[in-house]
C-alpha atoms as a PDB file:
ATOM      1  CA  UNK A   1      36.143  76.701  62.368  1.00  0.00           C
ATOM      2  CA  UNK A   2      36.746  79.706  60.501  1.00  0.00           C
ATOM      3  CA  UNK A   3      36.701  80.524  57.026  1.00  0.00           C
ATOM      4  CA  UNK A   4      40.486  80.695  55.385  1.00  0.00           C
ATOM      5  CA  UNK A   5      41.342  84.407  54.918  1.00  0.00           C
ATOM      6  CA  UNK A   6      40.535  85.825  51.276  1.00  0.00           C
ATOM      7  CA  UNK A   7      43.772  87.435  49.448  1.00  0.00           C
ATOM      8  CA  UNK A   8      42.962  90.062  46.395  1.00  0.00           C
ATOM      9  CA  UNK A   9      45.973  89.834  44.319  1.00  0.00           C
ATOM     10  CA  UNK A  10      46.292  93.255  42.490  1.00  0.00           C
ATOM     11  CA  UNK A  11      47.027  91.655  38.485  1.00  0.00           C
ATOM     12  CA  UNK A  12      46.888  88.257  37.256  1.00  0.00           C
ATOM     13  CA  UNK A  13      48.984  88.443  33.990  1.00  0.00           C
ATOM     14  CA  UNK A  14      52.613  87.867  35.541  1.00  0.00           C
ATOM     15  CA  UNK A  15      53.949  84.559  36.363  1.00  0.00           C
ATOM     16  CA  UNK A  16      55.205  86.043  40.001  1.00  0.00           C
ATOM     17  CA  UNK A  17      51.237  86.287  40.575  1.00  0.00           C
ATOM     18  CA  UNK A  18      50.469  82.641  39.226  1.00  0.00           C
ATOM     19  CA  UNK A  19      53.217  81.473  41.337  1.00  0.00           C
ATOM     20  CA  UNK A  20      51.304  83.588  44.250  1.00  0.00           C
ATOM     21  CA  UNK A  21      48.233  82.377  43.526  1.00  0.00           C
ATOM     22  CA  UNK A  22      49.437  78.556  43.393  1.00  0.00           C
ATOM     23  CA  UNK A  23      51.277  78.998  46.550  1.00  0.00           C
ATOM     24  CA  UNK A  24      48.125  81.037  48.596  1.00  0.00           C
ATOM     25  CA  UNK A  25      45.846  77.998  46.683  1.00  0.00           C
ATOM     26  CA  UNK A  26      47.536  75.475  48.076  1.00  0.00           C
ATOM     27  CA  UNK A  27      47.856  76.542  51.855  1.00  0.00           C
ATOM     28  CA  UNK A  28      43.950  77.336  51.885  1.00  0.00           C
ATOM     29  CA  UNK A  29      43.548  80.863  51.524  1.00  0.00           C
ATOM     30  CA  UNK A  30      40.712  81.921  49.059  1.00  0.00           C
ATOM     31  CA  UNK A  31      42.199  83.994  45.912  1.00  0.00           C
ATOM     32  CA  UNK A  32      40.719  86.497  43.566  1.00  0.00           C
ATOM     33  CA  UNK A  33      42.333  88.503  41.089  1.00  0.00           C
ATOM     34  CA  UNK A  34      42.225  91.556  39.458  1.00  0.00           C
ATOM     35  CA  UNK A  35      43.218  92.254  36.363  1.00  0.00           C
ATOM     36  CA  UNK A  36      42.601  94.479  33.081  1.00  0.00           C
ATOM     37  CA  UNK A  37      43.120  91.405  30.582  1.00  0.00           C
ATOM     38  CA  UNK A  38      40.388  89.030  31.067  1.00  0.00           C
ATOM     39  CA  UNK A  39      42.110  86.160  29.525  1.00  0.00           C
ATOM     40  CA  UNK A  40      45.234  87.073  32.224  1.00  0.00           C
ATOM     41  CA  UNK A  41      47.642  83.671  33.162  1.00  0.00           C
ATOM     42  CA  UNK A  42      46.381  83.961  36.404  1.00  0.00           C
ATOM     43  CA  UNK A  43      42.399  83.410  35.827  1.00  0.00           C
ATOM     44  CA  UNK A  44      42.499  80.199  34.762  1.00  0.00           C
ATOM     45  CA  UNK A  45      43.845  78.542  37.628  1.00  0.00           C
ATOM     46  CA  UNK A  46      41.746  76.209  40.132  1.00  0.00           C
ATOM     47  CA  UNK A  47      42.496  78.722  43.046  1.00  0.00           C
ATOM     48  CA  UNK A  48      41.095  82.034  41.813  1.00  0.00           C
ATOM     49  CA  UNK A  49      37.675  81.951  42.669  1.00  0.00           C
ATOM     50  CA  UNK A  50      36.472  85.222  41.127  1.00  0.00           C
ATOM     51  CA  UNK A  51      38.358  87.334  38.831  1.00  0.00           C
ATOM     52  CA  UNK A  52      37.335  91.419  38.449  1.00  0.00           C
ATOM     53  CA  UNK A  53      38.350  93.007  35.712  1.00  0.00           C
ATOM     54  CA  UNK A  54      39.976  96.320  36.380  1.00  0.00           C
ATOM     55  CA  UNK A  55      41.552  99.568  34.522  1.00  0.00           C
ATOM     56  CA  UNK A  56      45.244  99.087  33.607  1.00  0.00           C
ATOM     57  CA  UNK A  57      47.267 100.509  36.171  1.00  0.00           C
ATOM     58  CA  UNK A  58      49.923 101.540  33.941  1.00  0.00           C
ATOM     59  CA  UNK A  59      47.648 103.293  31.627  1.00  0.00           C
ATOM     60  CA  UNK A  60      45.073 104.793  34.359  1.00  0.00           C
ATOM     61  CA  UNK A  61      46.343 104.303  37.608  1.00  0.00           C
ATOM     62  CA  UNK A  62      44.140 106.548  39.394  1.00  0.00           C
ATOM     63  CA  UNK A  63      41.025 104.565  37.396  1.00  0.00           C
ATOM     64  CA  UNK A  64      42.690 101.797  38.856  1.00  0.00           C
ATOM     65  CA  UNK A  65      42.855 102.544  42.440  1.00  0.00           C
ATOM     66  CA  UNK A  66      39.487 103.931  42.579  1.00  0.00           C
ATOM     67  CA  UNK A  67      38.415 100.389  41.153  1.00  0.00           C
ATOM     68  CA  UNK A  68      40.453  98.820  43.523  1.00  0.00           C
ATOM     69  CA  UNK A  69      39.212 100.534  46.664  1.00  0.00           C
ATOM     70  CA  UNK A  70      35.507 100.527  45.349  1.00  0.00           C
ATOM     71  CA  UNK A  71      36.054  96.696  44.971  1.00  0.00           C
ATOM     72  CA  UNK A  72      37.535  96.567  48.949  1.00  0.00           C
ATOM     73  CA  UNK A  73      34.667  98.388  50.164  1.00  0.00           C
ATOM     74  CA  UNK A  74      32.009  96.725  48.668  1.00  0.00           C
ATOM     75  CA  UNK A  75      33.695  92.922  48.838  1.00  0.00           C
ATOM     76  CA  UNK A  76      34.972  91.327  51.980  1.00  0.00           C
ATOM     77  CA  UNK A  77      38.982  90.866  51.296  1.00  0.00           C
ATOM     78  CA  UNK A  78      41.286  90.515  54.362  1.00  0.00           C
ATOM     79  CA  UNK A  79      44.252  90.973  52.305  1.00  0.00           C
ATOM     80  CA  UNK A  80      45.308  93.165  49.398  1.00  0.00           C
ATOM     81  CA  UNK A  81      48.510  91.734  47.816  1.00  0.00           C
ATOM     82  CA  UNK A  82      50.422  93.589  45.049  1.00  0.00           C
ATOM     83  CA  UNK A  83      52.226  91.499  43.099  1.00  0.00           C
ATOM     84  CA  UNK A  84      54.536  94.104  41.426  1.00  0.00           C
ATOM     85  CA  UNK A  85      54.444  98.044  40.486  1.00  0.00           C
ATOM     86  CA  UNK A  86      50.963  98.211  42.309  1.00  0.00           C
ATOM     87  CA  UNK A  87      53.019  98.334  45.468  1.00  0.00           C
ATOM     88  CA  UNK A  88      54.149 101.605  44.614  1.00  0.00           C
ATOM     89  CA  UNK A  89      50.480 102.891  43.945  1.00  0.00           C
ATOM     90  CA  UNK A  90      49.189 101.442  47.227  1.00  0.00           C
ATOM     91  CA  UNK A  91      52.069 102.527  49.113  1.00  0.00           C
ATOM     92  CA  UNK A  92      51.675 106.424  47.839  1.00  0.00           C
ATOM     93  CA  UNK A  93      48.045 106.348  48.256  1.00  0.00           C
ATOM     94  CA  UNK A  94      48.020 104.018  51.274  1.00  0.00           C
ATOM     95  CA  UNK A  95      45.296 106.228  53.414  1.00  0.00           C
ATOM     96  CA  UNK A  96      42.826 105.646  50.642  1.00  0.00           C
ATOM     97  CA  UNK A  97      42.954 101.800  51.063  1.00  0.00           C
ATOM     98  CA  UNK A  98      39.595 101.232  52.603  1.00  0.00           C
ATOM     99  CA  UNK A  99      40.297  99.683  56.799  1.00  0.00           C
ATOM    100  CA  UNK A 100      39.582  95.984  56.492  1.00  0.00           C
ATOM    101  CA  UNK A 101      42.115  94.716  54.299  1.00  0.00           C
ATOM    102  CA  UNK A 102      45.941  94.266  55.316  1.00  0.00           C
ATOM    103  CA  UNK A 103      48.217  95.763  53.187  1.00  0.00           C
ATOM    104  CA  UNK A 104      51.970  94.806  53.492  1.00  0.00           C
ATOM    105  CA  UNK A 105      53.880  97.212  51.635  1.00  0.00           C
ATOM    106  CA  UNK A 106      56.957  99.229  52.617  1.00  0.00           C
ATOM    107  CA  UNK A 107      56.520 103.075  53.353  1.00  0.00           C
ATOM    108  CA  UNK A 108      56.158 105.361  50.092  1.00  0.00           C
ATOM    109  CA  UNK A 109      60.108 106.498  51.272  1.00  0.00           C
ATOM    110  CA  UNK A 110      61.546 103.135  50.620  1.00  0.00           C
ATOM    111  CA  UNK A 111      59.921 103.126  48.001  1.00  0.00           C
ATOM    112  CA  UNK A 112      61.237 106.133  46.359  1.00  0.00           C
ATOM    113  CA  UNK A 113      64.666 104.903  47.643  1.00  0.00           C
ATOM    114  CA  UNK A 114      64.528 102.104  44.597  1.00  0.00           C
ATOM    115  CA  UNK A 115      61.590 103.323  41.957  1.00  0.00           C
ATOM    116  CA  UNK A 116      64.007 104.089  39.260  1.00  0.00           C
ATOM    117  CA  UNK A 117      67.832 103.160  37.711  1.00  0.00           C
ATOM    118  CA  UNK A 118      69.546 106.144  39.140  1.00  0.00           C
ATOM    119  CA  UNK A 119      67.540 106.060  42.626  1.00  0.00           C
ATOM    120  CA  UNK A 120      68.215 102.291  42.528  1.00  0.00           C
ATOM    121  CA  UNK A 121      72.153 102.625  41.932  1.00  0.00           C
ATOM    122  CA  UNK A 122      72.349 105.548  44.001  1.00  0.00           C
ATOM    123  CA  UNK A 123      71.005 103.190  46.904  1.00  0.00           C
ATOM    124  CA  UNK A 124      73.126 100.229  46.293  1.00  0.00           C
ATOM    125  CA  UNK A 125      75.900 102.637  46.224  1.00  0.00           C
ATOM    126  CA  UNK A 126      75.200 103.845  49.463  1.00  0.00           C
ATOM    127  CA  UNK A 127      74.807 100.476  51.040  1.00  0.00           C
ATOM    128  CA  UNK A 128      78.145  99.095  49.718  1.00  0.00           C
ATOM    129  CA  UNK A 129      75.677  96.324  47.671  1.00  0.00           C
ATOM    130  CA  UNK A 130      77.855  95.393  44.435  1.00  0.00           C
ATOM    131  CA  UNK A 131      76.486  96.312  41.388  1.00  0.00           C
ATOM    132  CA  UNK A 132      77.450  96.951  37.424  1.00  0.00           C
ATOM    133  CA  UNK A 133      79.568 100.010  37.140  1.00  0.00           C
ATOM    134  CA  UNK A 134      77.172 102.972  36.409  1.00  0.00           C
ATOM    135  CA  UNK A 135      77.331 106.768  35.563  1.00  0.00           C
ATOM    136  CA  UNK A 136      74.095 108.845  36.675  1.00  0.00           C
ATOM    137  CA  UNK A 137      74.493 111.459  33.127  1.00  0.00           C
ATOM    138  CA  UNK A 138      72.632 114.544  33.909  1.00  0.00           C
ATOM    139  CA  UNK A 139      73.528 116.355  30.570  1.00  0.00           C
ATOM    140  CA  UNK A 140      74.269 115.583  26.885  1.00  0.00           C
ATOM    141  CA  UNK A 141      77.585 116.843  27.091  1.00  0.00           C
ATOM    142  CA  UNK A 142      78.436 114.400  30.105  1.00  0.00           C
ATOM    143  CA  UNK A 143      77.085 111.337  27.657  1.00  0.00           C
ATOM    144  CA  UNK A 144      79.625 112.100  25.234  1.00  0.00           C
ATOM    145  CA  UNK A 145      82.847 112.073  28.380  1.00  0.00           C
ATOM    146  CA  UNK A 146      81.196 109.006  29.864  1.00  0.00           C
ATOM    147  CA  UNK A 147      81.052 106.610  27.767  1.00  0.00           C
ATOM    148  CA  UNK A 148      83.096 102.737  27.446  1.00  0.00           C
ATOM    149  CA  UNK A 149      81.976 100.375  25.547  1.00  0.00           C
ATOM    150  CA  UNK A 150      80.058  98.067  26.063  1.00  0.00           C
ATOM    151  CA  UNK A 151      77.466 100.191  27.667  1.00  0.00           C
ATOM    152  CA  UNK A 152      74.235 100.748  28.249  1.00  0.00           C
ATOM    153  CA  UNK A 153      72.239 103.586  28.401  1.00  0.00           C
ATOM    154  CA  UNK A 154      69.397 103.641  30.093  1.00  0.00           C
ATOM    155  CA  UNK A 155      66.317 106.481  30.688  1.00  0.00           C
ATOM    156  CA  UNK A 156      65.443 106.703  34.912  1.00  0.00           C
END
């Protein structure tokens, strides 16, 4: 019998990845974690068998992949799974991901398609997908025409 497939979650310190981890625990895969805060949510739980801790990727994302990939080559992992904006990372810099470990991300296009409130409405627009009325401003002067109340006004 083989050995149950070993998942690298990229952070620990979200309750999406907890709920991962609990989930990939209890259907036998092996779990390990990455994260920058050693005391992270997801460390403590009886499914992580190692935790590595790792650059913040929202501070030093390209310290982060470069841990990330060093950690791939040098440890066996079948899968790398992002929990959240490390998707985008992998999925820009997907050739760098060492061969070995599956990556299931969408292409960096997609990607682009969503990463941010204007892209995102601009999208949903596009696919007839209801939203919250909103007004892409491009200038100052457009604010000042725009606005209802209750708003809110939010930077892309």
């Amino acid at each position: 019998m083989s050995s149950p497939a070993c998942i690298l979650l990229s952070e620990g310190s979200s309750l999406s990845a907890r709920e991962s981890i609990t989930a990939l625990g209890m259907a036998g895969y092996r779990v390990e974690v990455c994260d920058p805060d050693p005391l992270c949510l997801g460390r403590f739980s009886r499914f992580v068998r190692h935790f590595y801790r790792c650059p913040p990727v929202g501070k030093a994302p390209w310290a982060y992949l470069d841990f990330v990939c060093a950690l791939l080559r040098r440890e066996h992992h079948d899968v790398l799974f992002p929990s959240h904006e490390q998707a985008f990372l992998f999925s820009g810099m997907r050739e760098q991901i060492p061969p070995g470990a599956a990556l299931a991300v969408a292409e960096f296009d997609s990607f682009l398609r969503i990463q941010g409130k204007a892209a995102l409405a601009r999208t949903l627009r596009e696919l007839s997908i209801p939203q919250p009325e909103s007004v892409i401003i491009q200038a100052e002067t457009e604010l000042a025409r725009a606005r209802r109340f209750p708003c809110f006004l939010k930077a892309d």
